[in-house]
C-alpha atoms as a PDB file:
ATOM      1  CA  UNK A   1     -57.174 216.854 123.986  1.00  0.00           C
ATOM      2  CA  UNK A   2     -58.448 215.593 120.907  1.00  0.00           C
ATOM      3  CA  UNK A   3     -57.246 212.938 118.713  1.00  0.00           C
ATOM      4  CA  UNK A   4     -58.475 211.827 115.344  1.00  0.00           C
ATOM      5  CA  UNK A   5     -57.075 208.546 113.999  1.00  0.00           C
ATOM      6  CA  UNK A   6     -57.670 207.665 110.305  1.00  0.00           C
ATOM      7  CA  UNK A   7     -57.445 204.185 108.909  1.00  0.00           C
ATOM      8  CA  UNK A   8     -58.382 202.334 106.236  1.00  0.00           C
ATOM      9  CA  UNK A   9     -56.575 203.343 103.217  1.00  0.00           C
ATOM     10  CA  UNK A  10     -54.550 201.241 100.640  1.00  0.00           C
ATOM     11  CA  UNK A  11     -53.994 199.785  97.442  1.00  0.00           C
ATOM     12  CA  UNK A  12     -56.410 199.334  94.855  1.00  0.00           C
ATOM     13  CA  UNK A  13     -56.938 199.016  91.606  1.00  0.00           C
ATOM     14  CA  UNK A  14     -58.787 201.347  89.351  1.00  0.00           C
ATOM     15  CA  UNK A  15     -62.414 200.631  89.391  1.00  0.00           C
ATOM     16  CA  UNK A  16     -62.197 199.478  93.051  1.00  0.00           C
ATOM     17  CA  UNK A  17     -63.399 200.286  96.342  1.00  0.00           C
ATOM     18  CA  UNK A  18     -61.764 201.313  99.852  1.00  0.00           C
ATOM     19  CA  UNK A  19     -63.522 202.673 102.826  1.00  0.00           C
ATOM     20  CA  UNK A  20     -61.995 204.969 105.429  1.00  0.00           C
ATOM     21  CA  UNK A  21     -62.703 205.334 109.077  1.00  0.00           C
ATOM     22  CA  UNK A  22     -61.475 208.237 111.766  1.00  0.00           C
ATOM     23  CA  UNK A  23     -61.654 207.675 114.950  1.00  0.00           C
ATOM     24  CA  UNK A  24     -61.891 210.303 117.338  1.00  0.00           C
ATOM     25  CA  UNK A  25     -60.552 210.155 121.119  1.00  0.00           C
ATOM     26  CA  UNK A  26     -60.161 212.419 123.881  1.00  0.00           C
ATOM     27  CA  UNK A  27     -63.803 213.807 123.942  1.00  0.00           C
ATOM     28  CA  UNK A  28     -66.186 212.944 121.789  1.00  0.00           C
ATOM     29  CA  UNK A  29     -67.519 214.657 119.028  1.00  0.00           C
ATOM     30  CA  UNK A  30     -71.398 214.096 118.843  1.00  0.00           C
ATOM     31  CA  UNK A  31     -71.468 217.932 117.918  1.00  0.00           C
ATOM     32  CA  UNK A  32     -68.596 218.752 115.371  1.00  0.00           C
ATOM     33  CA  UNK A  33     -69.044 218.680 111.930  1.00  0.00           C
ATOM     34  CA  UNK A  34     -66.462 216.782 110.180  1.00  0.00           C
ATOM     35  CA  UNK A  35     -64.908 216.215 107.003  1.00  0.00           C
ATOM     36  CA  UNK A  36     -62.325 214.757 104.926  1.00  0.00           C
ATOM     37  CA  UNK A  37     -59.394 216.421 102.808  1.00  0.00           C
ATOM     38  CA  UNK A  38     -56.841 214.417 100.678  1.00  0.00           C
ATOM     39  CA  UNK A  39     -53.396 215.965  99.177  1.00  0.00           C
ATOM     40  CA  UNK A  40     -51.699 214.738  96.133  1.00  0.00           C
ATOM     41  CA  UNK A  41     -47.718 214.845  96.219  1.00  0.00           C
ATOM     42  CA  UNK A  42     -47.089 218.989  94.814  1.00  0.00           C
ATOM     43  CA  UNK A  43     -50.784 219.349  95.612  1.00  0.00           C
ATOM     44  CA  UNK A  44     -52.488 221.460  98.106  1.00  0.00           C
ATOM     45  CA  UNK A  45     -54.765 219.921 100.482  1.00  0.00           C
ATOM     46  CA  UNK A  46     -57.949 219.703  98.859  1.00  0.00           C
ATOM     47  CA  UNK A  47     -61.982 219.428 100.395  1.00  0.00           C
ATOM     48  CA  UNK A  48     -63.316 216.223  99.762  1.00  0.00           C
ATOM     49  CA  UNK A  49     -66.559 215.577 101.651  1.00  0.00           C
ATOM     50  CA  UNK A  50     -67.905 217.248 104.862  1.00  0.00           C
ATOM     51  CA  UNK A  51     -70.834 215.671 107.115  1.00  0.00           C
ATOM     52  CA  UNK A  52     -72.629 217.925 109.496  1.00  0.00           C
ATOM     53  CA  UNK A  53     -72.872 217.084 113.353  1.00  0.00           C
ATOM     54  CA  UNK A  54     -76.169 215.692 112.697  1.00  0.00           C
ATOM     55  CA  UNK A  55     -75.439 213.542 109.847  1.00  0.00           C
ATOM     56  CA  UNK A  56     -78.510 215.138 108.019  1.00  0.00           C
ATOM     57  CA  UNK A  57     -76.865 217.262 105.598  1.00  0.00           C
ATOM     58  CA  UNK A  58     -73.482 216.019 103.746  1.00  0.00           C
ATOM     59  CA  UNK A  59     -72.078 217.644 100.847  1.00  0.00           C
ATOM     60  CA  UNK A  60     -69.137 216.886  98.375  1.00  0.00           C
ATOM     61  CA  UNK A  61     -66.264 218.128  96.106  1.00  0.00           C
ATOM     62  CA  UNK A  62     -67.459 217.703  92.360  1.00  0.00           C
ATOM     63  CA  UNK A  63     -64.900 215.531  91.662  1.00  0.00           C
ATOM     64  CA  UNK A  64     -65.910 212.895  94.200  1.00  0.00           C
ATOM     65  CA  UNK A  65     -69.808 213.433  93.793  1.00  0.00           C
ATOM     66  CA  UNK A  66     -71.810 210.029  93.224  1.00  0.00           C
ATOM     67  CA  UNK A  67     -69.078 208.168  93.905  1.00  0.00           C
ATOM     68  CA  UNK A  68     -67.610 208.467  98.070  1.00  0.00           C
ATOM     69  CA  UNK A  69     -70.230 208.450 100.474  1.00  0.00           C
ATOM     70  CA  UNK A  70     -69.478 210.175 103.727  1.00  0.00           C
ATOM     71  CA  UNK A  71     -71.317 208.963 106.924  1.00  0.00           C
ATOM     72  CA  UNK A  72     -70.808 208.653 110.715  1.00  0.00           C
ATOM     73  CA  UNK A  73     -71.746 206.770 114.098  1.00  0.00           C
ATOM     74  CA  UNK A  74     -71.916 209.344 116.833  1.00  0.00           C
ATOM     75  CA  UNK A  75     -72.141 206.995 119.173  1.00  0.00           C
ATOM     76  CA  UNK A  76     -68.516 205.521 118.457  1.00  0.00           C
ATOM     77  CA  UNK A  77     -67.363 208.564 117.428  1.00  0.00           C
ATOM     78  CA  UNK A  78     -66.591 207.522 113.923  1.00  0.00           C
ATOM     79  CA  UNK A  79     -66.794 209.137 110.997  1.00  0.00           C
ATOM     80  CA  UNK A  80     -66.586 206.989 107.125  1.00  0.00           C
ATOM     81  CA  UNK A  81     -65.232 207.806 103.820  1.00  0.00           C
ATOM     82  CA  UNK A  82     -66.654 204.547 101.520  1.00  0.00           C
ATOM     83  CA  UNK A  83     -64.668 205.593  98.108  1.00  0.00           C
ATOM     84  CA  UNK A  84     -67.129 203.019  95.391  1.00  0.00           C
ATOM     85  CA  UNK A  85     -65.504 203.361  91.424  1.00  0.00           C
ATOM     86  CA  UNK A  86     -61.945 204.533  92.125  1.00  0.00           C
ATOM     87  CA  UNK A  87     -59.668 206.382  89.538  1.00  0.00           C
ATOM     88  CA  UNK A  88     -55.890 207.163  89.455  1.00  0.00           C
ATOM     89  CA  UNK A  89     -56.451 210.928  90.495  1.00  0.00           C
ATOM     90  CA  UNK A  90     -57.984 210.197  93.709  1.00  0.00           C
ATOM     91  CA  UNK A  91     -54.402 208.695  94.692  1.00  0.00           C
ATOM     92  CA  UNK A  92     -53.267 211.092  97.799  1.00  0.00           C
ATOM     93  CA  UNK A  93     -52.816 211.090 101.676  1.00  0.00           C
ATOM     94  CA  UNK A  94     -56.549 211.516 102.957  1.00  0.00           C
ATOM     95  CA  UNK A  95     -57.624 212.934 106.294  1.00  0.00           C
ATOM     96  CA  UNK A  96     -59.761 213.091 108.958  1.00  0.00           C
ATOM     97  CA  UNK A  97     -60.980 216.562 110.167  1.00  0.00           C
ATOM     98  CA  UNK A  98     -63.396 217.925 112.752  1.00  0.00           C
ATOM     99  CA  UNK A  99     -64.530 221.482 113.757  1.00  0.00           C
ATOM    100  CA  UNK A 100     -65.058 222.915 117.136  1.00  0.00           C
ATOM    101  CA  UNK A 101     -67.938 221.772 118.785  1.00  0.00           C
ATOM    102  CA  UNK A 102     -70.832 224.154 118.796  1.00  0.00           C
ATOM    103  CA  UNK A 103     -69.699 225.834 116.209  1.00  0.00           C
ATOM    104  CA  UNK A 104     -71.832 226.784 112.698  1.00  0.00           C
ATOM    105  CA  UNK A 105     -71.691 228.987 109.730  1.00  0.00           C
ATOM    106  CA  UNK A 106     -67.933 228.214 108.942  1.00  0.00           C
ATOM    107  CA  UNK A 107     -67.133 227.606 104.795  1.00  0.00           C
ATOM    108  CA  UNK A 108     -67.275 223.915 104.942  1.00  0.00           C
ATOM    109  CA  UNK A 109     -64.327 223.553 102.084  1.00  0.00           C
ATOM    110  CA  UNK A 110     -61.826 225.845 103.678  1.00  0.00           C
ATOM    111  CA  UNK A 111     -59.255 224.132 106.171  1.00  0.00           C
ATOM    112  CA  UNK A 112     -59.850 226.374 108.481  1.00  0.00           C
ATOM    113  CA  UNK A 113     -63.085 225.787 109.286  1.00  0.00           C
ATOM    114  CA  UNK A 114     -61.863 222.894 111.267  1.00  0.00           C
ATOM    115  CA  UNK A 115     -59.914 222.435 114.845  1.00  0.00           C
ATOM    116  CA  UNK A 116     -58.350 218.759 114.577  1.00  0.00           C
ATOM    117  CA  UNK A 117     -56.960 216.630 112.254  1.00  0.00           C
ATOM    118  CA  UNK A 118     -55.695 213.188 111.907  1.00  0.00           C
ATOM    119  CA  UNK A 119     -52.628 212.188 110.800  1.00  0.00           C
ATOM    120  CA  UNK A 120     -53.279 210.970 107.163  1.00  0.00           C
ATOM    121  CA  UNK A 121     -54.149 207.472 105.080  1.00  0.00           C
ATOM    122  CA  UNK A 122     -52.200 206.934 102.015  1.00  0.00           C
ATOM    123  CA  UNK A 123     -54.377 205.774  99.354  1.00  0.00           C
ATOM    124  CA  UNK A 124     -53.118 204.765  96.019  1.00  0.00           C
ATOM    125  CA  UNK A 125     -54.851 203.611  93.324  1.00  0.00           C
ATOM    126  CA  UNK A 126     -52.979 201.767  90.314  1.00  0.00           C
ATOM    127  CA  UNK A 127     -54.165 201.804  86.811  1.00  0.00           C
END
């Protein structure tokens, strides 16, 4: 069993800052890539940021690019989402998400390309 635990999110005004955390539990996830997805209210869940296993190689969704930075602490099983220069669209519920371990070559935007999720971290930003 594997649970991810996301926390961090808030309110904050436009221009601010917040930064996420998921926490994994269960077994650890040295090996999974991971990633975060957000959903807007009559919104489908949307790719956000992914991180590989080795934290070498990150990549991001266009509209988040230069401003979230996505990193993680294998060795606390952590993964971060530090949102910098926040705007009123990036208001949603934002989660955690990890692939199976071991596995490669799965499209790193699609949902299904990853096993667990957490349970969601409102975050609203106010004009």
């Amino acid at each position: 069993q594997v649970q991810l635990v996301e926390s961090g999110g808030g309110l904050v005004q436009a221009g601010g800052s917040l930064r996420l955390s998921c926490a994994a539990s269960g077994r650890t996830l040295t090996r999974s890539d991971m990633g975060w997805f957000r959903q807007a209210p009559g919104k489908e869940r949307e790719f956000v940021s992914q991180i590989k296993w080795s934290g070498l190689s990150t990549m991001y969704s266009d509209s988040v690019k230069g401003r979230f930075t996505i990193s993680r602490d294998n060795a606390k099983n952590t993964m971060y989402l530090q949102m910098n220069s926040l705007k009123t669209e990036d208001t949603a519920v934002y989660y955690c998400a990890a692939g199976q371990e071991g596995t490669i070559g799965l499209p790193p935007t699609r949902r299904s390309a990853y096993k667990y999720w957490g349970q969601g971290t409102q975050v609203t930003v106010s004009s």
